[in-house]
PDB file of N, CA and C in Angstrom:
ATOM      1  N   UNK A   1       0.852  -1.173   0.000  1.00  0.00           N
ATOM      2  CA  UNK A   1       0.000   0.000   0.000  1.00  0.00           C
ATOM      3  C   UNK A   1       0.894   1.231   0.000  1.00  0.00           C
ATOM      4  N   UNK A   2       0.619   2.365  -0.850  1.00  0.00           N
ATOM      5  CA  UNK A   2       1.581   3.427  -0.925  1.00  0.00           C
ATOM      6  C   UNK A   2       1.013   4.430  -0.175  1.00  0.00           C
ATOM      7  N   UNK A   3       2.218   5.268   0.126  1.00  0.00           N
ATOM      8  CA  UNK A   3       1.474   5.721   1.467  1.00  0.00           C
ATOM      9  C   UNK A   3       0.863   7.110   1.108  1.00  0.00           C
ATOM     10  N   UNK A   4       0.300   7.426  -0.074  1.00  0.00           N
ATOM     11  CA  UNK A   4      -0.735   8.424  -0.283  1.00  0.00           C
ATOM     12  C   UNK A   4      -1.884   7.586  -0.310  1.00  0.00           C
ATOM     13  N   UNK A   5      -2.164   6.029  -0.941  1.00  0.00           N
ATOM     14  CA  UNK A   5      -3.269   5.639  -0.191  1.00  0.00           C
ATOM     15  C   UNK A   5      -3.332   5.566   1.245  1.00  0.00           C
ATOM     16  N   UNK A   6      -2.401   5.341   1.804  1.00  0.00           N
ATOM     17  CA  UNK A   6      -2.613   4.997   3.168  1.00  0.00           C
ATOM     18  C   UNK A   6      -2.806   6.271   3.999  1.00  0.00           C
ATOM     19  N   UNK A   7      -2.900   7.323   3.644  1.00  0.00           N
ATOM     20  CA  UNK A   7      -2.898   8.745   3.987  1.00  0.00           C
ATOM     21  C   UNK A   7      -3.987   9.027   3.275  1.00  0.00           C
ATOM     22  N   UNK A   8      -4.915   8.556   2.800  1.00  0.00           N
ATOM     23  CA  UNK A   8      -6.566   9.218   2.082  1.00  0.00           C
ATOM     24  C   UNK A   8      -7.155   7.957   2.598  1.00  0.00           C
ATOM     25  N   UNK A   9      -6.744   6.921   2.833  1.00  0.00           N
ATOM     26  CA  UNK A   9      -7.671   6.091   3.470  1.00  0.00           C
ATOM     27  C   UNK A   9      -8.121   6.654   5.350  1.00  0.00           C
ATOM     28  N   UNK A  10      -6.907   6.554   5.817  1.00  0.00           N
ATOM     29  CA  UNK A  10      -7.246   7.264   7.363  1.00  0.00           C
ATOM     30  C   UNK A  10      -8.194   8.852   7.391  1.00  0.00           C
ATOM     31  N   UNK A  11      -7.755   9.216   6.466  1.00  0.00           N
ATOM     32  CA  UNK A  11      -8.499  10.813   6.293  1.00  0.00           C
ATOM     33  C   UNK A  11     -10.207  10.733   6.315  1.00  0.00           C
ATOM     34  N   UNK A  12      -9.977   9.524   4.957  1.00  0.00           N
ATOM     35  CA  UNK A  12     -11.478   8.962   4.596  1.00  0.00           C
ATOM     36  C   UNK A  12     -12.256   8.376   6.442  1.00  0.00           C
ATOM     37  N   UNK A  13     -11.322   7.708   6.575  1.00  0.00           N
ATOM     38  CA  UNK A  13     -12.068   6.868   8.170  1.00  0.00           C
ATOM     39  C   UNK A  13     -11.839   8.152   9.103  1.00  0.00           C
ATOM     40  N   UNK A  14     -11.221   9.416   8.978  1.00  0.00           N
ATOM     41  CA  UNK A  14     -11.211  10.088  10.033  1.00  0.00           C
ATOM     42  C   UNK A  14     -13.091  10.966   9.792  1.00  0.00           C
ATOM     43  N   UNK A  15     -12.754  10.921   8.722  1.00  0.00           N
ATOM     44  CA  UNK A  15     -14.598  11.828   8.221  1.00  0.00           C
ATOM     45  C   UNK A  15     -15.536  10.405   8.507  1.00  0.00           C
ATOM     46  N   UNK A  16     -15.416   9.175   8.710  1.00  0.00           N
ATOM     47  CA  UNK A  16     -16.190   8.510   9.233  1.00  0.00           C
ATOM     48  C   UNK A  16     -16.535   8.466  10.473  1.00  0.00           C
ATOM     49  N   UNK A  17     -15.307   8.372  11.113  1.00  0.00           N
ATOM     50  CA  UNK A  17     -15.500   8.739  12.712  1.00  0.00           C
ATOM     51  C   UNK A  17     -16.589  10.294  12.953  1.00  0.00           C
ATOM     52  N   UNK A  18     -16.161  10.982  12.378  1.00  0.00           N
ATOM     53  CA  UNK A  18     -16.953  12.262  12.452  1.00  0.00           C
ATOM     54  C   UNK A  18     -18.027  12.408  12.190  1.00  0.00           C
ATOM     55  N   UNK A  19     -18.612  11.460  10.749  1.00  0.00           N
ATOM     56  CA  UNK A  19     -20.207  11.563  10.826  1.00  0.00           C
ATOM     57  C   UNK A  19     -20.953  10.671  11.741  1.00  0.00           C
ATOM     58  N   UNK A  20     -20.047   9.530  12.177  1.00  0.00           N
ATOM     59  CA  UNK A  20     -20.779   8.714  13.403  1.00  0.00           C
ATOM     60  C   UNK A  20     -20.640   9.681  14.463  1.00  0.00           C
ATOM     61  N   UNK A  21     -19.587  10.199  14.942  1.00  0.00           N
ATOM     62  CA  UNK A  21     -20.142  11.164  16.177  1.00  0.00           C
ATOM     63  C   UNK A  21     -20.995  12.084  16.196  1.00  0.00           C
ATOM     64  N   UNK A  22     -21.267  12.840  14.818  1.00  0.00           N
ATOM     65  CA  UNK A  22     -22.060  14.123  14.408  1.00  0.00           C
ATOM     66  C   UNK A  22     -23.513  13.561  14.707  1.00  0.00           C
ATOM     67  N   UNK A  23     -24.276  12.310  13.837  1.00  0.00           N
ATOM     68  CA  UNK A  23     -25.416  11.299  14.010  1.00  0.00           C
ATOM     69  C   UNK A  23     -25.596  10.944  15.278  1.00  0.00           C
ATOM     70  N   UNK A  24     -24.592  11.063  15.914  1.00  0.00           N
ATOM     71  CA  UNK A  24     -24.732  10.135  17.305  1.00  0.00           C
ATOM     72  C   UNK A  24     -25.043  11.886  18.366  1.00  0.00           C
ATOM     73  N   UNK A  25     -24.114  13.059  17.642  1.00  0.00           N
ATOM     74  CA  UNK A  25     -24.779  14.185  19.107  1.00  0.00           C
ATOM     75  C   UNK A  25     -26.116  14.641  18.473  1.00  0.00           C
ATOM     76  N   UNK A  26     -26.378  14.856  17.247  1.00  0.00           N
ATOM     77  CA  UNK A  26     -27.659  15.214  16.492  1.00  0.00           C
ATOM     78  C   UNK A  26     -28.956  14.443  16.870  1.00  0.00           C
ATOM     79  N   UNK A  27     -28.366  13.089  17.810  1.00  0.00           N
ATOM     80  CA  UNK A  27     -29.605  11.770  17.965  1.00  0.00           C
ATOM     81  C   UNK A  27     -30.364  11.386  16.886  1.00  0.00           C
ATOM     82  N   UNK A  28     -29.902  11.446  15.663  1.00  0.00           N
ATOM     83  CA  UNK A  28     -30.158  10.847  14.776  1.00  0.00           C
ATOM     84  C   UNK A  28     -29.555   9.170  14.368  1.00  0.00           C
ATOM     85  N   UNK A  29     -28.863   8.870  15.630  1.00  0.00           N
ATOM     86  CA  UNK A  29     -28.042   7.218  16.025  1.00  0.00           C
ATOM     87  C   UNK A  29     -28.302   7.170  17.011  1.00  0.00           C
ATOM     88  N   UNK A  30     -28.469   6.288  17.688  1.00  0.00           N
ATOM     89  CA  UNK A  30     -28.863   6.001  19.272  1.00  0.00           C
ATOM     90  C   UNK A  30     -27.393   5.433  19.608  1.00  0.00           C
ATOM     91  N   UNK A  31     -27.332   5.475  20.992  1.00  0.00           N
ATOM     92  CA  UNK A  31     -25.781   5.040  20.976  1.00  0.00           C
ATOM     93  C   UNK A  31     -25.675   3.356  21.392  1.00  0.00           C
ATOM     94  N   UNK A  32     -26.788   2.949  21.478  1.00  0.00           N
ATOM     95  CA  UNK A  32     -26.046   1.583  21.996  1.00  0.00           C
ATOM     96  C   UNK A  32     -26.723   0.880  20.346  1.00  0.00           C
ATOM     97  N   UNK A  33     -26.451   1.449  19.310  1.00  0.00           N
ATOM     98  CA  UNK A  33     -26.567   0.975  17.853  1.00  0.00           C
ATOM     99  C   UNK A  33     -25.188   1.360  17.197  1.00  0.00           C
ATOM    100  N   UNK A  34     -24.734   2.359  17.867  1.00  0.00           N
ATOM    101  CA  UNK A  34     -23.426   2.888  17.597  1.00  0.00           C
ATOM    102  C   UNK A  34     -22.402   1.960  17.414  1.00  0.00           C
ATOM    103  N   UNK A  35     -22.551   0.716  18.572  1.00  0.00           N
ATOM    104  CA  UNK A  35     -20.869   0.374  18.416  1.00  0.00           C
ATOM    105  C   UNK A  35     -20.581  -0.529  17.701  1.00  0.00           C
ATOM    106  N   UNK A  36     -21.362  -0.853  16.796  1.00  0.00           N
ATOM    107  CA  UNK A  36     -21.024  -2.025  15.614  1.00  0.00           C
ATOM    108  C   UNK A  36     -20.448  -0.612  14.389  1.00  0.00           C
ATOM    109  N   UNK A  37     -20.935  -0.009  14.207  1.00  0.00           N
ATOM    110  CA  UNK A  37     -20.278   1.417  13.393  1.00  0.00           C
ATOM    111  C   UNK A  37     -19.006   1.576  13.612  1.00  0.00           C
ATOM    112  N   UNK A  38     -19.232   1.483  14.988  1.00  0.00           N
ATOM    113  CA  UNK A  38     -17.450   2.138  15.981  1.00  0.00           C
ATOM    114  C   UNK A  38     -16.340   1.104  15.525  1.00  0.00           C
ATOM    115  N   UNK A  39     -17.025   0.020  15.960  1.00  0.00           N
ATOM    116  CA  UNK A  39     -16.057  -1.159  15.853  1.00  0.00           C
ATOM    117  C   UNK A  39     -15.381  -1.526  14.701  1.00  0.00           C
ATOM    118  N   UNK A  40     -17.040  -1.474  13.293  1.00  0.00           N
ATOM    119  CA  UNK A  40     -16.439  -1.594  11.929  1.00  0.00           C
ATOM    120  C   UNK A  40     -15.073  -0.331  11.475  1.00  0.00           C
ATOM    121  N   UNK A  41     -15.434   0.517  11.894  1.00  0.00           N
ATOM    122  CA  UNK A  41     -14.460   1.852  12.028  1.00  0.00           C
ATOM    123  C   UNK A  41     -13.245   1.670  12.386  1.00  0.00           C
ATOM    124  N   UNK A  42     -13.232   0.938  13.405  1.00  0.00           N
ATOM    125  CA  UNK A  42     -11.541   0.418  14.074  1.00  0.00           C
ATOM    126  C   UNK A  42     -11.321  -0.457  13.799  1.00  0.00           C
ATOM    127  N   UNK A  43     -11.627  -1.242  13.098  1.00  0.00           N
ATOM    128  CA  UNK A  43     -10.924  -2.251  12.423  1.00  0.00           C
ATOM    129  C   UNK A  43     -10.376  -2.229  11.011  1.00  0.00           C
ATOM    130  N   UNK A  44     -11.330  -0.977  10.397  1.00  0.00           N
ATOM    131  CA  UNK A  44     -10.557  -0.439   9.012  1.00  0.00           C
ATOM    132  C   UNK A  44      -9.877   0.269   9.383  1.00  0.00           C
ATOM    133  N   UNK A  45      -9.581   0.901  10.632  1.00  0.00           N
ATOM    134  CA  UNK A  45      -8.376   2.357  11.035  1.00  0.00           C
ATOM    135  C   UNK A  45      -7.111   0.929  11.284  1.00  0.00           C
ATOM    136  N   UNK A  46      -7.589   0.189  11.763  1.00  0.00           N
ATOM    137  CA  UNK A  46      -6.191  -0.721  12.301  1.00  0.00           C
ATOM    138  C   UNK A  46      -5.714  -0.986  10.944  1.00  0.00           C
ATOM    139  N   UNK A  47      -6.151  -1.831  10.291  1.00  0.00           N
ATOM    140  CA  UNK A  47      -5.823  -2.435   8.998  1.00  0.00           C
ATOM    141  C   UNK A  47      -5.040  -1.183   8.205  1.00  0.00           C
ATOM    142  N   UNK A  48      -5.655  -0.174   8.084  1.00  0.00           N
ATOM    143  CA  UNK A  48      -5.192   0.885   7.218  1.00  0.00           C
ATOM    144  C   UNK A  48      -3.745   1.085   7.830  1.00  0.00           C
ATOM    145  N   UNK A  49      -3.209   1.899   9.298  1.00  0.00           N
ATOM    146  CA  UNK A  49      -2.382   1.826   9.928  1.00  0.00           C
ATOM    147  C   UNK A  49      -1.453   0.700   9.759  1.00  0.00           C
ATOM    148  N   UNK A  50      -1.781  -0.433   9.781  1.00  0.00           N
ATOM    149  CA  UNK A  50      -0.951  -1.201   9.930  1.00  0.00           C
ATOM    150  C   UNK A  50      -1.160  -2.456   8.727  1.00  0.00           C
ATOM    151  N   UNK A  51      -1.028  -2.304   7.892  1.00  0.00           N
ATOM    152  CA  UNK A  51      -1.579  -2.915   6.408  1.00  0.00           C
ATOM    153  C   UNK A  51      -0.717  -4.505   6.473  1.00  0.00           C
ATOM    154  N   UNK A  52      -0.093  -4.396   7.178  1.00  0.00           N
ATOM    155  CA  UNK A  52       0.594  -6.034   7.067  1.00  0.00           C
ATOM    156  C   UNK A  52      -0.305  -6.982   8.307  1.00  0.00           C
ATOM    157  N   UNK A  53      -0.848  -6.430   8.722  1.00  0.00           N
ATOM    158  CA  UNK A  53      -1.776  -6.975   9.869  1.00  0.00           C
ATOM    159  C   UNK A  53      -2.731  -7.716   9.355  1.00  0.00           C
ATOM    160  N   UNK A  54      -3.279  -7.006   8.477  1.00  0.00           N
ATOM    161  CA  UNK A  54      -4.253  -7.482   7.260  1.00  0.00           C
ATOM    162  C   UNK A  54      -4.318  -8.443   6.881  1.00  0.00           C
ATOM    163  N   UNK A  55      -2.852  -8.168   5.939  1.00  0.00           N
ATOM    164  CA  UNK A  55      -2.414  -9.425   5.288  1.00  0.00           C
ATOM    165  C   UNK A  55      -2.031 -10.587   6.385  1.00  0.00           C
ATOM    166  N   UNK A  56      -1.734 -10.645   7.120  1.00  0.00           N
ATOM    167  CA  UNK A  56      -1.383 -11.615   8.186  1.00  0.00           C
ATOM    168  C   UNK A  56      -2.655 -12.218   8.495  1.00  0.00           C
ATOM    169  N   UNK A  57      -3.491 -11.516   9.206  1.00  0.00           N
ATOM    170  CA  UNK A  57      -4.743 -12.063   9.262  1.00  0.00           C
ATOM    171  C   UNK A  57      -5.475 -12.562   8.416  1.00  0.00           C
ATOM    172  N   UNK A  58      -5.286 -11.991   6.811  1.00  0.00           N
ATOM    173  CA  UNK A  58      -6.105 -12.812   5.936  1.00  0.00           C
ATOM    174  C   UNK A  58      -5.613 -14.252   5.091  1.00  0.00           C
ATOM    175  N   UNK A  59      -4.561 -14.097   5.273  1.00  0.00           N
ATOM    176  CA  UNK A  59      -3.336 -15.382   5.415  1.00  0.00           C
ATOM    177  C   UNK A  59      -3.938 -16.795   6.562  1.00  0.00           C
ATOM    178  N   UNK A  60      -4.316 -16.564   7.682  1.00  0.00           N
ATOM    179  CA  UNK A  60      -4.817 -17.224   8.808  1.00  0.00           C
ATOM    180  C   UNK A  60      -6.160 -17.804   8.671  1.00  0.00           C
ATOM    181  N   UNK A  61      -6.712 -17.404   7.208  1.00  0.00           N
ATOM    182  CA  UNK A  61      -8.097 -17.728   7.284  1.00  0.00           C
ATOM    183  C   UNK A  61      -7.791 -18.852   5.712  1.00  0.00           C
ATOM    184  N   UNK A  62      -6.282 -18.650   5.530  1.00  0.00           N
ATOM    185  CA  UNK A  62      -6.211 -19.690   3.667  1.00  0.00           C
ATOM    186  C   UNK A  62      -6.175 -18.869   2.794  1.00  0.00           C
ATOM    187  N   UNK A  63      -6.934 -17.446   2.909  1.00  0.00           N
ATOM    188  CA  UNK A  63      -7.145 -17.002   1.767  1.00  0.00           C
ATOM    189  C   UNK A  63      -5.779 -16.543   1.139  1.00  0.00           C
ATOM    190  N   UNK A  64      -5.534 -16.978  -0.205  1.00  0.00           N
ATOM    191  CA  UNK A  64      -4.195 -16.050  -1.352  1.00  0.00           C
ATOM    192  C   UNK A  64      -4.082 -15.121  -0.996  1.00  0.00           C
ATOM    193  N   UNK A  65      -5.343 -14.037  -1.932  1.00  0.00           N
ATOM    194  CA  UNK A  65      -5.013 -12.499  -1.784  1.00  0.00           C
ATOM    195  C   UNK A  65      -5.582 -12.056  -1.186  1.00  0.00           C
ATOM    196  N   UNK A  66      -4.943 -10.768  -0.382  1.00  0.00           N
ATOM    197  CA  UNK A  66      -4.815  -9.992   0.363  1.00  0.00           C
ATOM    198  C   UNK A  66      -6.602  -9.304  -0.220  1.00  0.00           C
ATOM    199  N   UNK A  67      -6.817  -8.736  -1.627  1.00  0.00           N
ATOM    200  CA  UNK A  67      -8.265  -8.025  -1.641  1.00  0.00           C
ATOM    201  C   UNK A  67      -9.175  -9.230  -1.626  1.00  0.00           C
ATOM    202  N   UNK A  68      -9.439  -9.992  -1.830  1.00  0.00           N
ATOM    203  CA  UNK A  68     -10.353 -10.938  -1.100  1.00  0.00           C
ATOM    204  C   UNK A  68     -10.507 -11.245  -0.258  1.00  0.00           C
ATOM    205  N   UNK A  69     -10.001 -11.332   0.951  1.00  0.00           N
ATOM    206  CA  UNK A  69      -9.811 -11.178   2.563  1.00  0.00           C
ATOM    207  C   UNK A  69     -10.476 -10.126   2.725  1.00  0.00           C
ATOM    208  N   UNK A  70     -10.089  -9.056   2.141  1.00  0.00           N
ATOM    209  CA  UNK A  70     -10.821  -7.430   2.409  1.00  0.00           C
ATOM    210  C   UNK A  70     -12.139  -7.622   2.185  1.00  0.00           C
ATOM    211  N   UNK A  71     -12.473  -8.238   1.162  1.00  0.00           N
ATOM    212  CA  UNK A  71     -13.393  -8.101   0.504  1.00  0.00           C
ATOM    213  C   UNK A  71     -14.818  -9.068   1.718  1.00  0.00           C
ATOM    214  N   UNK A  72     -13.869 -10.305   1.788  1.00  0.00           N
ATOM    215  CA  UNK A  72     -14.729 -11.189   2.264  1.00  0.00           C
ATOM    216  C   UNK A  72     -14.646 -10.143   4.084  1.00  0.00           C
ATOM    217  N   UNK A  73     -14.056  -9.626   4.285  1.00  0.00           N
ATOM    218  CA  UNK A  73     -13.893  -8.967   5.832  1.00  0.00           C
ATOM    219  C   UNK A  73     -15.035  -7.932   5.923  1.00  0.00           C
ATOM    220  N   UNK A  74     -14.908  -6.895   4.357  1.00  0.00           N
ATOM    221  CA  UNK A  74     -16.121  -5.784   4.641  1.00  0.00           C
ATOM    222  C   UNK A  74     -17.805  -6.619   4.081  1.00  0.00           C
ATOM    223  N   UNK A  75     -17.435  -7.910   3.658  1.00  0.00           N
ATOM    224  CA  UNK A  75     -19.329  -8.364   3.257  1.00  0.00           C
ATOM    225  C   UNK A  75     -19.778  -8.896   4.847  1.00  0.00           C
ATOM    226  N   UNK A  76     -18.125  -9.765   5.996  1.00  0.00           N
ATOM    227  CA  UNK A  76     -18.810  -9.658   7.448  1.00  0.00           C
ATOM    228  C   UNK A  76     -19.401  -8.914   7.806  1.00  0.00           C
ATOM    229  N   UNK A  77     -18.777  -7.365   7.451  1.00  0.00           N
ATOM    230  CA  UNK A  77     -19.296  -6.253   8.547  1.00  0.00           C
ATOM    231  C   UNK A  77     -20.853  -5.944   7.812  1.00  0.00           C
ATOM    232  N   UNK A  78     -20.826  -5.755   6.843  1.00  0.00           N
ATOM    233  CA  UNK A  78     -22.017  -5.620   6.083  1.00  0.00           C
ATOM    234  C   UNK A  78     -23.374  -6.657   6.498  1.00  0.00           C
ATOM    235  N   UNK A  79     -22.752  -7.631   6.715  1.00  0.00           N
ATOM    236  CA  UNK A  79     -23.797  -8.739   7.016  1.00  0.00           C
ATOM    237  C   UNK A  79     -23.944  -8.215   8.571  1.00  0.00           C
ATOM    238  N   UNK A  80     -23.165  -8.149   9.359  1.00  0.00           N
ATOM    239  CA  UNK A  80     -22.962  -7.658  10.746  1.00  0.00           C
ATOM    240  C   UNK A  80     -24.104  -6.580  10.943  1.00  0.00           C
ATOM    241  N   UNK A  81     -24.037  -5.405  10.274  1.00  0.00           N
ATOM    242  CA  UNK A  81     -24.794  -4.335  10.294  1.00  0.00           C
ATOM    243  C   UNK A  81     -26.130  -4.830   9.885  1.00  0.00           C
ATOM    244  N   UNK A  82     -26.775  -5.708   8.944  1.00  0.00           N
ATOM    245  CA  UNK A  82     -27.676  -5.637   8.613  1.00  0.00           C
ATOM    246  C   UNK A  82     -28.354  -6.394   9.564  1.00  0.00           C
ATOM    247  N   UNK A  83     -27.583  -7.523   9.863  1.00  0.00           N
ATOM    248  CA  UNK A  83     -28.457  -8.682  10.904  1.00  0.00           C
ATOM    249  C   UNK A  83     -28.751  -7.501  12.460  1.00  0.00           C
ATOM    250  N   UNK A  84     -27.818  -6.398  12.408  1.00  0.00           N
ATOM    251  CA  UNK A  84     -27.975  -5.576  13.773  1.00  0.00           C
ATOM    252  C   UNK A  84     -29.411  -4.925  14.026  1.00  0.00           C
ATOM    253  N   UNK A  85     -29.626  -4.341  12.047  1.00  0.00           N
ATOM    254  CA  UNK A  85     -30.241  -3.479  11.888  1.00  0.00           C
ATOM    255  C   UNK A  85     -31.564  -4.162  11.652  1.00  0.00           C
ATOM    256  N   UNK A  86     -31.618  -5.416  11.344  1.00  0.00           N
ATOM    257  CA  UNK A  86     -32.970  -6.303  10.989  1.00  0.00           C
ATOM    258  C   UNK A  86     -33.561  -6.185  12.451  1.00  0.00           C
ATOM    259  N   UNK A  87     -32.625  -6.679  13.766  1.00  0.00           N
ATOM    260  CA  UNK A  87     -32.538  -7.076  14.949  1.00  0.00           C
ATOM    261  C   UNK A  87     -33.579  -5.825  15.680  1.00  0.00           C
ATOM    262  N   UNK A  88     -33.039  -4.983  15.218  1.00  0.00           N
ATOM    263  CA  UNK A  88     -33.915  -3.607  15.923  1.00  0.00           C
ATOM    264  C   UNK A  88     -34.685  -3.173  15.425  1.00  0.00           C
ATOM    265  N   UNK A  89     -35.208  -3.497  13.740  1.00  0.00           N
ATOM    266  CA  UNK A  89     -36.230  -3.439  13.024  1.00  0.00           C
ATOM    267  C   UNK A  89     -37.775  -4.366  13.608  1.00  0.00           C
ATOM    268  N   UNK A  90     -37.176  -5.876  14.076  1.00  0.00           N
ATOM    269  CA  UNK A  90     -38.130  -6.772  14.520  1.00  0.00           C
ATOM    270  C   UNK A  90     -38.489  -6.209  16.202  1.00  0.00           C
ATOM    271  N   UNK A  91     -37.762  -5.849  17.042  1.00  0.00           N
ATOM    272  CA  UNK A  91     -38.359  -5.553  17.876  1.00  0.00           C
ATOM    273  C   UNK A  91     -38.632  -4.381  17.760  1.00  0.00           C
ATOM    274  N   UNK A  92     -39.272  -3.071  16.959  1.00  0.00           N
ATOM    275  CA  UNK A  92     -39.532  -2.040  17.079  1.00  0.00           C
ATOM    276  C   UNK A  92     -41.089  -2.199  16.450  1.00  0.00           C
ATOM    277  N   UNK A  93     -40.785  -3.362  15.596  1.00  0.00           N
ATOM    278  CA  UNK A  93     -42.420  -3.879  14.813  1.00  0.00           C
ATOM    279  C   UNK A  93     -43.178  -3.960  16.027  1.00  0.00           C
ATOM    280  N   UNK A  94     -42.278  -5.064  16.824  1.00  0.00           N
ATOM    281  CA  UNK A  94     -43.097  -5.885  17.976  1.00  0.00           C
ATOM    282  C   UNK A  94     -43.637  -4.775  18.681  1.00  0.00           C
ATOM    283  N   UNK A  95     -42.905  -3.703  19.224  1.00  0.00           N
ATOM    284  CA  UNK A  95     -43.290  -2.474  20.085  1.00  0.00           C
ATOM    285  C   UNK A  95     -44.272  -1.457  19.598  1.00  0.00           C
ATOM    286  N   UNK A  96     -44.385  -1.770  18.349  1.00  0.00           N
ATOM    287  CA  UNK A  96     -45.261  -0.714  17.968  1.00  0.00           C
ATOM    288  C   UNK A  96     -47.091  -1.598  17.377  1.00  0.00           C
ATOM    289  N   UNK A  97     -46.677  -2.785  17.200  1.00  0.00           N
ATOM    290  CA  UNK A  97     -48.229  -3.850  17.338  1.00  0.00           C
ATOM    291  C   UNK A  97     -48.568  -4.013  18.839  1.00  0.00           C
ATOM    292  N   UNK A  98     -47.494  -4.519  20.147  1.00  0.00           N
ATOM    293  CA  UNK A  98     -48.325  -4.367  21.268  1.00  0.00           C
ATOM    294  C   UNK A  98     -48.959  -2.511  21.327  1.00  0.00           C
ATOM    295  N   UNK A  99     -48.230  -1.626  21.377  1.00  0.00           N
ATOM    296  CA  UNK A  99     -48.590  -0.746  21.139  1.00  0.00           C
ATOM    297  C   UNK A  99     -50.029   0.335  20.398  1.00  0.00           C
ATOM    298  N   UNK A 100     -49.958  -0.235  19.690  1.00  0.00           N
ATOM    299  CA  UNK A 100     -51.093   0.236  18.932  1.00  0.00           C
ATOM    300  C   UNK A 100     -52.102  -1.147  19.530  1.00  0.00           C
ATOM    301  N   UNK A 101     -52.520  -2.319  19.678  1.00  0.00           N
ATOM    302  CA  UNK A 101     -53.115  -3.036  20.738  1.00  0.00           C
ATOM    303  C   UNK A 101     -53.942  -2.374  21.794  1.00  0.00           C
ATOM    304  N   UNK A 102     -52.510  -2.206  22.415  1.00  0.00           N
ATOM    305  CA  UNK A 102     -53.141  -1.033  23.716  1.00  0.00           C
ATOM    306  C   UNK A 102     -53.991  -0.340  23.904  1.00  0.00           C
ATOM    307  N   UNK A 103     -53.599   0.839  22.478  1.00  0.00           N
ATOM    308  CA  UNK A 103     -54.491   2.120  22.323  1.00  0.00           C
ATOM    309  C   UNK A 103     -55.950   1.731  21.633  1.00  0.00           C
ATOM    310  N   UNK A 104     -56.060   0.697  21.035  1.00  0.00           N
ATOM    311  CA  UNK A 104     -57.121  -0.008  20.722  1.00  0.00           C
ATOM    312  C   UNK A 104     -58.011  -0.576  21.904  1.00  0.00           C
ATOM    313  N   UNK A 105     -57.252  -1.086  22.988  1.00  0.00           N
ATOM    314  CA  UNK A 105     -57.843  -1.570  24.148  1.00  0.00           C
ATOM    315  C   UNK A 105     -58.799  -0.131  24.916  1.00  0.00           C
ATOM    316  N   UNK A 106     -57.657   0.850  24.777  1.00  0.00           N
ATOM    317  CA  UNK A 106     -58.195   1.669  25.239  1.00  0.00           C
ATOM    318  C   UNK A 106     -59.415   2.808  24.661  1.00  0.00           C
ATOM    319  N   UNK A 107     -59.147   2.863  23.645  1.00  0.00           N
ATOM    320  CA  UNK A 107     -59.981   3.371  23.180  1.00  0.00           C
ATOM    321  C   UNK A 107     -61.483   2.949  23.219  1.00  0.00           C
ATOM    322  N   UNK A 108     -61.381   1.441  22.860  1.00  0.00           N
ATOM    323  CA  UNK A 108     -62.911   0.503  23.091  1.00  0.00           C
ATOM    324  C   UNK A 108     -63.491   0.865  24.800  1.00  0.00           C
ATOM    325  N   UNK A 109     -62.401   1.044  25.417  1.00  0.00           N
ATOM    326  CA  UNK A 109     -62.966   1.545  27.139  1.00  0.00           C
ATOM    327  C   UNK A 109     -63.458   2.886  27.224  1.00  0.00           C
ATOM    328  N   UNK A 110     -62.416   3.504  26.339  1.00  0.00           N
ATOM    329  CA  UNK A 110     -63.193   5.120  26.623  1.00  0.00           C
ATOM    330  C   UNK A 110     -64.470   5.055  25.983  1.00  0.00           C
ATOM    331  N   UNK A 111     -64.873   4.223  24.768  1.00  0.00           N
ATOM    332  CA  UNK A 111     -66.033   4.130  24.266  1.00  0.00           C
ATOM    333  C   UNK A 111     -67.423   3.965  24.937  1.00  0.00           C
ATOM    334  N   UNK A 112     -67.232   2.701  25.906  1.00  0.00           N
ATOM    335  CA  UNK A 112     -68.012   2.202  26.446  1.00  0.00           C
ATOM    336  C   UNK A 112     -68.351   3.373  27.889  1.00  0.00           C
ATOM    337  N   UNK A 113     -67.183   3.864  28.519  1.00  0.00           N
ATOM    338  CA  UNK A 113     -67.667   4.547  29.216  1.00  0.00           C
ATOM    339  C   UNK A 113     -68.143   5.779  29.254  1.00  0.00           C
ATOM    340  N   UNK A 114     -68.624   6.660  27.554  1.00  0.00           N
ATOM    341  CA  UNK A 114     -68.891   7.136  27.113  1.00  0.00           C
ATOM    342  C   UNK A 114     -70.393   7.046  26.987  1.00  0.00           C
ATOM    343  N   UNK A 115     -70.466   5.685  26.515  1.00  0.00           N
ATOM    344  CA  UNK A 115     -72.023   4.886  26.686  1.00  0.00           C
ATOM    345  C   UNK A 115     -72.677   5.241  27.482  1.00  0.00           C
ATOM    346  N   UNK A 116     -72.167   4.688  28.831  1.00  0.00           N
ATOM    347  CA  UNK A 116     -72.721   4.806  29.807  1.00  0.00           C
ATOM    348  C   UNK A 116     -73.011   5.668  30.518  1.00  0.00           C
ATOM    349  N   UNK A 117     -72.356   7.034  30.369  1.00  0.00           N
ATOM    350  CA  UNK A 117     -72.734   8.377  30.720  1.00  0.00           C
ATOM    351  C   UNK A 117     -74.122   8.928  29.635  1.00  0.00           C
TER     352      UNK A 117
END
């Protein structure tokens, strides 16, 4: 890696770090969704920093080359994020059917005691 990539790659992950913190004070990220972001983040800052690490590690898994390791490393995180993001998708369904339930329960009560006045 030459080190003007390796000097626009950290730059690139330094403006990443920054829009995850910016999302995260704006509360437009909640923070305990944050640290799979964070994490994917530091593990491309390590790799970038230290580019033989990479390769070492992607060596440990069989793989030849070095961009297929990458490759197969960022479809983990990708899969990572989505299974996170499915994860908080299904229980927000769930929270918002008991939810609306509720207000249905309640509403049929205010009805009735409406009646009865």
């Amino acid at each position: 890696m030459t080190i003007t990539l390796q000097i626009s790659m950290i730059a690139a992950e330094l403006i990443y770090f920054a829009l995850v913190f910016f999302f995260l004070k704006k509360k437009m990220l909640s923070l305990k969704y944050t640290l799979v972001w964070l994490i994917a983040g530091a593990v491309m800052l390590l790799f970038t920093v230290f580019p033989m690490l990479m390769i070492r590690f992607v060596k440990l898994f069989g793989v030849e080359s070095a961009m297929n390791g990458l490759f197969s490393l960022l479809i983990f995180f990708i899969l990572t994020i989505i299974m996170s993001l499915t994860a908080i998708v299904s229980r927000q369904a769930e929270r918002i059917r008991s939810l609306t339930q509720s207000q249905a329960l309640l509403e049929k009560r205010i009805r009735e005691l409406e009646e009865k006045e």
